[in-house]
C-alpha atoms as a PDB file:
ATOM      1  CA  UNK A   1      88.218 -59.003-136.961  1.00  0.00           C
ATOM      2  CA  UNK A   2      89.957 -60.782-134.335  1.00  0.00           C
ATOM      3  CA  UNK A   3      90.042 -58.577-130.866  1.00  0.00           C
ATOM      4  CA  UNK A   4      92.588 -58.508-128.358  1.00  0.00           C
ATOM      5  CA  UNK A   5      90.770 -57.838-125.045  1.00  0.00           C
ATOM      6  CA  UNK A   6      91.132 -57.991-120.849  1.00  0.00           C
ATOM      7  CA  UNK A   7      87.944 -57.420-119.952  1.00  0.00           C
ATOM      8  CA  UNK A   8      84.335 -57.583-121.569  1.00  0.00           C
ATOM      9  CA  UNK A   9      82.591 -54.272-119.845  1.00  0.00           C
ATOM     10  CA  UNK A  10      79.323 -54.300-118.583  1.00  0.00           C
ATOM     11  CA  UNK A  11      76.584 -52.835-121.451  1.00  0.00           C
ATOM     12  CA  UNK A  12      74.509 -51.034-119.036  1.00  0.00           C
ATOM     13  CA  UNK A  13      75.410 -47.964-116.852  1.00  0.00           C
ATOM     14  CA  UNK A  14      76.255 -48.355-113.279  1.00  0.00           C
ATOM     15  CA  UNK A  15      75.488 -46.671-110.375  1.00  0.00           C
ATOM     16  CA  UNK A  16      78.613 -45.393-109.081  1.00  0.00           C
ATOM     17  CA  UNK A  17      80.342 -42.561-107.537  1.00  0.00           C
ATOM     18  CA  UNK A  18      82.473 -41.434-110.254  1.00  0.00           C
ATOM     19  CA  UNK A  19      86.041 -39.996-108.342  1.00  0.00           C
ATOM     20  CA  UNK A  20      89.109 -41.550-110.102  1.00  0.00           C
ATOM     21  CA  UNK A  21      89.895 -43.313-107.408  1.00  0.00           C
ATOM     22  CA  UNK A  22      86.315 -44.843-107.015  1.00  0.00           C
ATOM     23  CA  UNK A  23      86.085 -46.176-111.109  1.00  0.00           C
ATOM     24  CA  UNK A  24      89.824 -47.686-110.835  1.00  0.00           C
ATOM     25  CA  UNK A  25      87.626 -49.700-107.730  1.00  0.00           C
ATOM     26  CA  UNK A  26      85.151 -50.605-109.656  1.00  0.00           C
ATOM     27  CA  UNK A  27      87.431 -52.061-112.203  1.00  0.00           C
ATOM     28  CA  UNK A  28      89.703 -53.809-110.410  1.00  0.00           C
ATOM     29  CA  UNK A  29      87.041 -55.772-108.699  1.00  0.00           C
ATOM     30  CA  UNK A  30      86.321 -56.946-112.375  1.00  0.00           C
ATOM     31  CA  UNK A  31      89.838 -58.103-113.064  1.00  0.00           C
ATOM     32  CA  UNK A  32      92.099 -60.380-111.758  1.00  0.00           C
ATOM     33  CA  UNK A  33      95.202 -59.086-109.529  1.00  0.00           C
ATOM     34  CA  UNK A  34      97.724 -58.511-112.202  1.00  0.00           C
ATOM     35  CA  UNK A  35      96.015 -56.265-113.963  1.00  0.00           C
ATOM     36  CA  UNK A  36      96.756 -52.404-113.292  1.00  0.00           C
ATOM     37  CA  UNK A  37      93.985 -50.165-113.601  1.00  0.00           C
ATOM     38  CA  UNK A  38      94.850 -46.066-114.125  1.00  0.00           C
ATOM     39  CA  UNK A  39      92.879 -43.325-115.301  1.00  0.00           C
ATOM     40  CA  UNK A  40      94.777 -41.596-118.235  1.00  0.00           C
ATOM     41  CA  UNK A  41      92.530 -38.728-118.793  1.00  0.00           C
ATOM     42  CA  UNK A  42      89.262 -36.975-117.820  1.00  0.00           C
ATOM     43  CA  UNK A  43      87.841 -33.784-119.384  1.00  0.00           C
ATOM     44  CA  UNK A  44      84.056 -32.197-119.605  1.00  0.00           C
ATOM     45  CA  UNK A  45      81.645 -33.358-122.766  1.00  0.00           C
ATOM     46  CA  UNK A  46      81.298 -30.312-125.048  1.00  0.00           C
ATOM     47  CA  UNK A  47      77.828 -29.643-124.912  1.00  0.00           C
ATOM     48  CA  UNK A  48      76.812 -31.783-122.012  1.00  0.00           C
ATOM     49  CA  UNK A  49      76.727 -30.604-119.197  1.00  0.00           C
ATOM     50  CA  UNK A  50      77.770 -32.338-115.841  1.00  0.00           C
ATOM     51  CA  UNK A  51      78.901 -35.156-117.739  1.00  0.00           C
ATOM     52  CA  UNK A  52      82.965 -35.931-118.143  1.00  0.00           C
ATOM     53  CA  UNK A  53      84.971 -38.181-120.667  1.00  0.00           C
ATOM     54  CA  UNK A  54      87.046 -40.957-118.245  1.00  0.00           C
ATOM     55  CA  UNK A  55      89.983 -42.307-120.489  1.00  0.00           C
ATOM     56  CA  UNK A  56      90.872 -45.680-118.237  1.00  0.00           C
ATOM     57  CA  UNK A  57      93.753 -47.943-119.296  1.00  0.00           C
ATOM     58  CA  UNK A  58      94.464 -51.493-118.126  1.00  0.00           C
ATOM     59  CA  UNK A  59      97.161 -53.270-118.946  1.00  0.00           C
ATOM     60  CA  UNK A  60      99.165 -56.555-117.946  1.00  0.00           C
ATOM     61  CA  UNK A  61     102.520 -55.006-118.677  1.00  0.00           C
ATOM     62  CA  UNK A  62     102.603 -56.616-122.588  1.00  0.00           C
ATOM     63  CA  UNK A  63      99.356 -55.558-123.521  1.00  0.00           C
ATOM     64  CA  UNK A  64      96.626 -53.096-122.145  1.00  0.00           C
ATOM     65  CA  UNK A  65      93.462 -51.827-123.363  1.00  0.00           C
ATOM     66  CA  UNK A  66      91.944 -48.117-122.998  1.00  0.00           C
ATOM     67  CA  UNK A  67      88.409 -48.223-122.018  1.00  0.00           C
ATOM     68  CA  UNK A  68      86.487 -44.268-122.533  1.00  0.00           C
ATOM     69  CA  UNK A  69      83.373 -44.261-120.302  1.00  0.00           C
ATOM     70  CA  UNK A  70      81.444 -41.333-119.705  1.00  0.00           C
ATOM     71  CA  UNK A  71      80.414 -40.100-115.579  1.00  0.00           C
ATOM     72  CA  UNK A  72      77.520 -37.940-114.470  1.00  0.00           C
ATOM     73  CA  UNK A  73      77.354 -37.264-110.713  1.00  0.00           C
ATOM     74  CA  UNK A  74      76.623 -40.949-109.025  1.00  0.00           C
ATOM     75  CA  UNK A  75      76.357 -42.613-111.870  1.00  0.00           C
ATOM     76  CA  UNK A  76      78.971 -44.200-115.375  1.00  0.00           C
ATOM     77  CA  UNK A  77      77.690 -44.924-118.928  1.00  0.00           C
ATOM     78  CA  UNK A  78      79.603 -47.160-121.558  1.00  0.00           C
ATOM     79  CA  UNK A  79      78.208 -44.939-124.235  1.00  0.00           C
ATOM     80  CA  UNK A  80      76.393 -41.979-125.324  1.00  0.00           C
ATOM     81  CA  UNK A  81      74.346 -42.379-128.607  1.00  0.00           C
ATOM     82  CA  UNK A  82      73.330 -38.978-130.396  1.00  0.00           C
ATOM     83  CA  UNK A  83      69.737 -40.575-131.611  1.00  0.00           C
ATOM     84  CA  UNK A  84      69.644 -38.043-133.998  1.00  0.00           C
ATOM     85  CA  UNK A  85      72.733 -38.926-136.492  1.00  0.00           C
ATOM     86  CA  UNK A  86      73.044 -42.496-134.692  1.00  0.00           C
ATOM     87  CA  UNK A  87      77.011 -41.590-133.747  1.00  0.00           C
ATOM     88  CA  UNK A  88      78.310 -43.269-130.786  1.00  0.00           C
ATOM     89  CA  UNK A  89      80.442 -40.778-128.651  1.00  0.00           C
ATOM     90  CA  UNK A  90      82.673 -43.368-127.290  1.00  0.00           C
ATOM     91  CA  UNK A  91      83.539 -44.866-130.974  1.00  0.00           C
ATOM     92  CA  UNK A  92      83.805 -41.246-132.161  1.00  0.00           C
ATOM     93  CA  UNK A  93      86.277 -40.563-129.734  1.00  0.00           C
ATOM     94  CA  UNK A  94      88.386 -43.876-129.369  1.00  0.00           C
ATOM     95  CA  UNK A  95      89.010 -43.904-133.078  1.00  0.00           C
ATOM     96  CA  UNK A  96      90.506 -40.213-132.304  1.00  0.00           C
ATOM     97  CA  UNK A  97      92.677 -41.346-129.825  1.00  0.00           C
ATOM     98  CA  UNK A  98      93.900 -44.430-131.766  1.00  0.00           C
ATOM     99  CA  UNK A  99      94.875 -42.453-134.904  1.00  0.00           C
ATOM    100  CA  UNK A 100      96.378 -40.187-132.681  1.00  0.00           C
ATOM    101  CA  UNK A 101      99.139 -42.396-130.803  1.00  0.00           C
ATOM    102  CA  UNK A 102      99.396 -45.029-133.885  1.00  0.00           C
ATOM    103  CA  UNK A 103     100.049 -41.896-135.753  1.00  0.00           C
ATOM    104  CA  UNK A 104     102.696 -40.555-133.593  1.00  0.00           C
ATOM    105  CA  UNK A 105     104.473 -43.778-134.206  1.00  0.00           C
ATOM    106  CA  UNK A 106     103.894 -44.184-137.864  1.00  0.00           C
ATOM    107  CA  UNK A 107     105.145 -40.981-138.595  1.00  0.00           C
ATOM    108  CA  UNK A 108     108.749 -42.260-137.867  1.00  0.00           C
ATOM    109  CA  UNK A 109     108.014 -45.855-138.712  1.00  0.00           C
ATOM    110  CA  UNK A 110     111.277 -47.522-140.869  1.00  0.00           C
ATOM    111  CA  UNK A 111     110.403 -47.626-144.230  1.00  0.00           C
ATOM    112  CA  UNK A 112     110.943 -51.111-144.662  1.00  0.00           C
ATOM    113  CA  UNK A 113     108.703 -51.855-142.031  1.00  0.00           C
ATOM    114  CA  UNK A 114     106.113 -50.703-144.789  1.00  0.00           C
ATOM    115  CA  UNK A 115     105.161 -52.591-147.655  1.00  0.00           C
ATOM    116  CA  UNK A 116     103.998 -49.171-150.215  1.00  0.00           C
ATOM    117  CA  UNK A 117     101.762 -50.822-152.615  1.00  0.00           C
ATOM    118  CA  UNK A 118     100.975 -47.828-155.727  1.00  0.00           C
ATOM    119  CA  UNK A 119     102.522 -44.815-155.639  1.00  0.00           C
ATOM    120  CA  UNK A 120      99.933 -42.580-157.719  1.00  0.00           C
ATOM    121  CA  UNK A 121      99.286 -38.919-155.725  1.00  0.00           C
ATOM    122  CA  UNK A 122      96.341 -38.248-157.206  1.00  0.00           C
ATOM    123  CA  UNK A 123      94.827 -41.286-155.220  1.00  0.00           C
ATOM    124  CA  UNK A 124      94.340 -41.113-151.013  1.00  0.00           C
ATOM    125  CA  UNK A 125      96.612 -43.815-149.499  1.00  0.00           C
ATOM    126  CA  UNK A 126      95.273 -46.237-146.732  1.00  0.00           C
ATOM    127  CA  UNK A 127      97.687 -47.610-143.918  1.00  0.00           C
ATOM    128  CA  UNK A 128      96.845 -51.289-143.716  1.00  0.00           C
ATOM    129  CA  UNK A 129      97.813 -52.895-140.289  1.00  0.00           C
ATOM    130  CA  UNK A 130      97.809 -56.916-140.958  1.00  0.00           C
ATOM    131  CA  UNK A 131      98.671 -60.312-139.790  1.00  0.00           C
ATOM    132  CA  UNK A 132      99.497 -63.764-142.221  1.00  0.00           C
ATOM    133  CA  UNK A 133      97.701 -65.905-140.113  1.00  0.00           C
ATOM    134  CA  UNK A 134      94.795 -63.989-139.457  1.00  0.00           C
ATOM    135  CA  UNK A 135      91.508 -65.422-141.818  1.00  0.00           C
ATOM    136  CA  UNK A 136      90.368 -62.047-141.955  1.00  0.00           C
ATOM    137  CA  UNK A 137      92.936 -60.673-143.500  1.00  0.00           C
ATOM    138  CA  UNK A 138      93.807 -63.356-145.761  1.00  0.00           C
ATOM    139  CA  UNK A 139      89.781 -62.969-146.778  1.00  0.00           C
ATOM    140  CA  UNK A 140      90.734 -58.684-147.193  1.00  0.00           C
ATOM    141  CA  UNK A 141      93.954 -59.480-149.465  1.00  0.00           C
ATOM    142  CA  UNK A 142      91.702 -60.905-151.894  1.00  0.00           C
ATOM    143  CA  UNK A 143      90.728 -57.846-153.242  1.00  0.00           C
ATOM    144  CA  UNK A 144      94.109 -55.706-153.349  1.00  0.00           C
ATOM    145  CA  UNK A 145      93.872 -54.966-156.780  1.00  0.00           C
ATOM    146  CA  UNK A 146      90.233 -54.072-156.778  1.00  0.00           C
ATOM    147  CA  UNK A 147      91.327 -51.016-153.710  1.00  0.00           C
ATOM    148  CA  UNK A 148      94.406 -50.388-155.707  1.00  0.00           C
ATOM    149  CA  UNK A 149      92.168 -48.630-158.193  1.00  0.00           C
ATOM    150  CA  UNK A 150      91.058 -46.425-155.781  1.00  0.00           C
ATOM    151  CA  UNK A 151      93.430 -46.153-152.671  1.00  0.00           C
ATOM    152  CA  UNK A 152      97.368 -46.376-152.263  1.00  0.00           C
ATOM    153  CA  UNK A 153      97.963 -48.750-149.693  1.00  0.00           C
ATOM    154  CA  UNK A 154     100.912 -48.988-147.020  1.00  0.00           C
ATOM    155  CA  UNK A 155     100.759 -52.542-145.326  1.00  0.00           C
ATOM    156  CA  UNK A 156     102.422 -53.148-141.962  1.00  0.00           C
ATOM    157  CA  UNK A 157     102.536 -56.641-140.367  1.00  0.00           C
ATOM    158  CA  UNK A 158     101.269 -56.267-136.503  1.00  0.00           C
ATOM    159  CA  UNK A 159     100.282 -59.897-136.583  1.00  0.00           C
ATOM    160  CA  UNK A 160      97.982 -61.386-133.202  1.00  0.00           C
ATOM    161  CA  UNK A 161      99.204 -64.588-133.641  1.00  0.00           C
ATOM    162  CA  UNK A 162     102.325 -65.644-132.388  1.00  0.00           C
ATOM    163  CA  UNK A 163     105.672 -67.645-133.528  1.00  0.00           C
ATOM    164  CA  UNK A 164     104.699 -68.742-137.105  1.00  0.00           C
ATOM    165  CA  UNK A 165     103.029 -65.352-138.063  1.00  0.00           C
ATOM    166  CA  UNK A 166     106.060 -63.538-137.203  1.00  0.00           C
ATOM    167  CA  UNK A 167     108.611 -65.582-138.840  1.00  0.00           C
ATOM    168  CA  UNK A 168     105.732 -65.299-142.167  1.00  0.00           C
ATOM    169  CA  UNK A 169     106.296 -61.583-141.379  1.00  0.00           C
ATOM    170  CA  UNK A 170     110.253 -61.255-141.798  1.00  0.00           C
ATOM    171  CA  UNK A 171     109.994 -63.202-144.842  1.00  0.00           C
ATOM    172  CA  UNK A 172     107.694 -61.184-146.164  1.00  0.00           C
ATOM    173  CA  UNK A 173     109.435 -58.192-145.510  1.00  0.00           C
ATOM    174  CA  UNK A 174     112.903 -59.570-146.841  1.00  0.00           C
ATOM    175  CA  UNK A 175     110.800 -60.556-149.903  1.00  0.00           C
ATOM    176  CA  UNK A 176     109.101 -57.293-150.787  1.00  0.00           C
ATOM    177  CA  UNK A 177     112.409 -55.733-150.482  1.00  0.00           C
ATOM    178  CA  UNK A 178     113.489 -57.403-153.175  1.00  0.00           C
ATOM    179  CA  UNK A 179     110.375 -57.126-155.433  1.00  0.00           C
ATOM    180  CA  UNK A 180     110.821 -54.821-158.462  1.00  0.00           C
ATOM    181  CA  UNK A 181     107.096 -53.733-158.368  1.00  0.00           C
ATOM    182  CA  UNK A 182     103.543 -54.018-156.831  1.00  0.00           C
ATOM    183  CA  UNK A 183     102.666 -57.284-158.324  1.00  0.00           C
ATOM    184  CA  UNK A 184     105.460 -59.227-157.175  1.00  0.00           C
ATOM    185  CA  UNK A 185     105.193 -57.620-153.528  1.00  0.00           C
ATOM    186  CA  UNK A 186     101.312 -59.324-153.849  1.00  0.00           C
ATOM    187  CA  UNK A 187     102.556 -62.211-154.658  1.00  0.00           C
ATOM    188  CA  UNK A 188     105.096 -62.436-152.179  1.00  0.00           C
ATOM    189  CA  UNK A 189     102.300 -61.165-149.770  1.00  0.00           C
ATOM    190  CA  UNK A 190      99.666 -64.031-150.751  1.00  0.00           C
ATOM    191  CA  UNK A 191     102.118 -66.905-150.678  1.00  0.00           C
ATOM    192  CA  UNK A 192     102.808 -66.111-147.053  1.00  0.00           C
ATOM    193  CA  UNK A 193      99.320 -65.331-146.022  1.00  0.00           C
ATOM    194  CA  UNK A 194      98.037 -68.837-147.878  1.00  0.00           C
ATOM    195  CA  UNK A 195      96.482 -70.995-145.294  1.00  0.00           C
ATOM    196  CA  UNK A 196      98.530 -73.885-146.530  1.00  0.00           C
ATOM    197  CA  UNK A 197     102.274 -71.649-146.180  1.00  0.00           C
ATOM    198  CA  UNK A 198     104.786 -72.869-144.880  1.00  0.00           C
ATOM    199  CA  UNK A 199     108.333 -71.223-143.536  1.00  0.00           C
ATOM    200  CA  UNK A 200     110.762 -72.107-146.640  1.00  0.00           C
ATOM    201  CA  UNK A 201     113.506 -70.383-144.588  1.00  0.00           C
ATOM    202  CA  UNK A 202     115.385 -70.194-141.502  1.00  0.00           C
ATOM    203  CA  UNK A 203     114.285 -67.360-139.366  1.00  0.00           C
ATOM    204  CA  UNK A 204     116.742 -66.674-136.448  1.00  0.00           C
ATOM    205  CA  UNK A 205     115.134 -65.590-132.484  1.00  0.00           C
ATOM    206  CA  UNK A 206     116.459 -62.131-133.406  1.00  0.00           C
ATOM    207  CA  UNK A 207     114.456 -61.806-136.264  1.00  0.00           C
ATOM    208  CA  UNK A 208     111.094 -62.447-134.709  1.00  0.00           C
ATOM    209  CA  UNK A 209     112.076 -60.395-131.407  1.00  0.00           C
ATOM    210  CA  UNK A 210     112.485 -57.767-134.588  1.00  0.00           C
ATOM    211  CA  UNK A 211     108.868 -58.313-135.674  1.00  0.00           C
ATOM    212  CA  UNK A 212     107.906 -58.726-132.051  1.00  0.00           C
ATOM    213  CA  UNK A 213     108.808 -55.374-131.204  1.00  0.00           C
ATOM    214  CA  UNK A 214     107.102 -53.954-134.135  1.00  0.00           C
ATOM    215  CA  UNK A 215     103.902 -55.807-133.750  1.00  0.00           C
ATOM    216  CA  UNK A 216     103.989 -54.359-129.622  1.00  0.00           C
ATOM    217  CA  UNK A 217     104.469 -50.736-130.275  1.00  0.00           C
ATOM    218  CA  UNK A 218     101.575 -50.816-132.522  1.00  0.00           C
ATOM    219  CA  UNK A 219      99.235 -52.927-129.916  1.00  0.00           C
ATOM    220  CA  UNK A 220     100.247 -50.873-126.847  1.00  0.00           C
ATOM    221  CA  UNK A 221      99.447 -47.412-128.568  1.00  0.00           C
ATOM    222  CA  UNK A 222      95.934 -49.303-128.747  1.00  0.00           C
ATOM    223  CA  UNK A 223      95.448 -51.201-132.232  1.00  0.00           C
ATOM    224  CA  UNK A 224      93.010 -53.574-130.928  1.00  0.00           C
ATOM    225  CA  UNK A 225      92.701 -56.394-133.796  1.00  0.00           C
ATOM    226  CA  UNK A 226      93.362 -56.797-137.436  1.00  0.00           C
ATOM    227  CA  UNK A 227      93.004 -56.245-140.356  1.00  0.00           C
ATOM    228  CA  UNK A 228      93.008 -52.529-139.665  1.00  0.00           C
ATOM    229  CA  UNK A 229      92.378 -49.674-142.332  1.00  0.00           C
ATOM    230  CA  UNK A 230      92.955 -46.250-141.366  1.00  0.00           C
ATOM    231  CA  UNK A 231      93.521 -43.340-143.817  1.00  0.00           C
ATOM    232  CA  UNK A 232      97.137 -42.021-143.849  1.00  0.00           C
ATOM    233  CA  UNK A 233      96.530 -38.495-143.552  1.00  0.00           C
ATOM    234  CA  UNK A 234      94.376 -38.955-140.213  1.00  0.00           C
ATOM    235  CA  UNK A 235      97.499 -40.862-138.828  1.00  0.00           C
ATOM    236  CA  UNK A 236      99.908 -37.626-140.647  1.00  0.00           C
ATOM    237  CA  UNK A 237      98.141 -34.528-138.473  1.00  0.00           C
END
């Protein structure tokens, strides 16, 4: 999976008073001057006590990235790991708070900004967040039909790369909207996300500002890298 990140965070805890005002110190010493630093949230751990849940975002005004770190009097912890069931806290809780904000988007996402692949309700259906250019997901593709058998799928193209990948993505959505069923949206799909495609078409500015803005609202609610799976109904609560 390919990231999108500001800042690689220190593994080990840090001593540190733990005020809002003192972490958004501590990170902005870490990161250059245009980046802000706020805290979006802080609550107690259930269960814990003395320690709280910090929710910090930074951003560069096109992108940011919301860090959870964990505070207990003078000093801040990247993570807590429950040794018994081996769950991470901090994973446990940032995949909440990304299905929760990509969710309130998706739920009033244009439909033809979503490429439904089977249509069979006795079957869950997984929202697949994707990008043409991206190896991985080229790699994940591969075996559509084999998750077909199990999953619906919903693709959405939130590509990372730039110029190319977003003119791929207009033609692929002006393509599948075409298609009369799932295997010629695939195929429409694959010869886009082939290393060796090229754009067959002109795409105008306006129609990659279109994906642009698609891609953005996706990456600023938090989607961090792709391909991304997610199952629909944690995205639908």
């Amino acid at each position: 999976m390919k990231h999108l990140s500001l800042v690689a965070l220190l593994a080990t805890s840090s001593l540190f008073a733990a005020t809002d005002a003192q972490v958004i110190a501590y990170f902005k010493a870490q990161v250059p001057d245009h980046i802000s630093v706020t805290i979006e949230d802080r609550k107690a751990v259930d269960k814990l006590k003395g320690y709280d849940i910090v929710t910090t975002k930074l951003s560069d005004g096109t992108q940011s990235q919301v860090i959870t770190l964990f505070t207990k009097d003078g000093l801040m912890f990247p993570d807590i790991i429950d040794l018994d069931s081996g769950v991470s806290m901090k994973e446990s809780i940032e995949q909440a708070q990304l299905q929760q904000k990509i969710g309130a988007i998706y739920k009033s996402e244009k439909k033809n900004n979503i490429i439904a692949l089977g249509n069979d309700k006795s079957k869950p259906t997984m929202v697949v967040f994707s990008d043409p250019e991206c190896p991985y997901c080229r790699n994940e593709l591969g075996t559509v039909e084999e998750r077909l058998k199990t999953h619906n799928l919903r693709l959405i193209l939130t590509p990372v790369h730039d110029t190319s990948a977003l003119q791929k993505s207009y033609l692929i959505y002006q393509g599948v909207a075409k298609a009369k069923d799932d295997a010629a949206k695939i195929a429409i799909v694959r010869k886009y996300f082939d290393e060796a495609a090229t754009i067959d078409a002109t795409v105008s500015e306006e129609a990659v500002t279109q994906m642009d803005q698609l891609r953005r609202k996706y990456l600023q609610a938090g989607l961090k890298g792709v391909p991304f799976y997610v199952e629909e109904k944690e995205l639908l609560r």
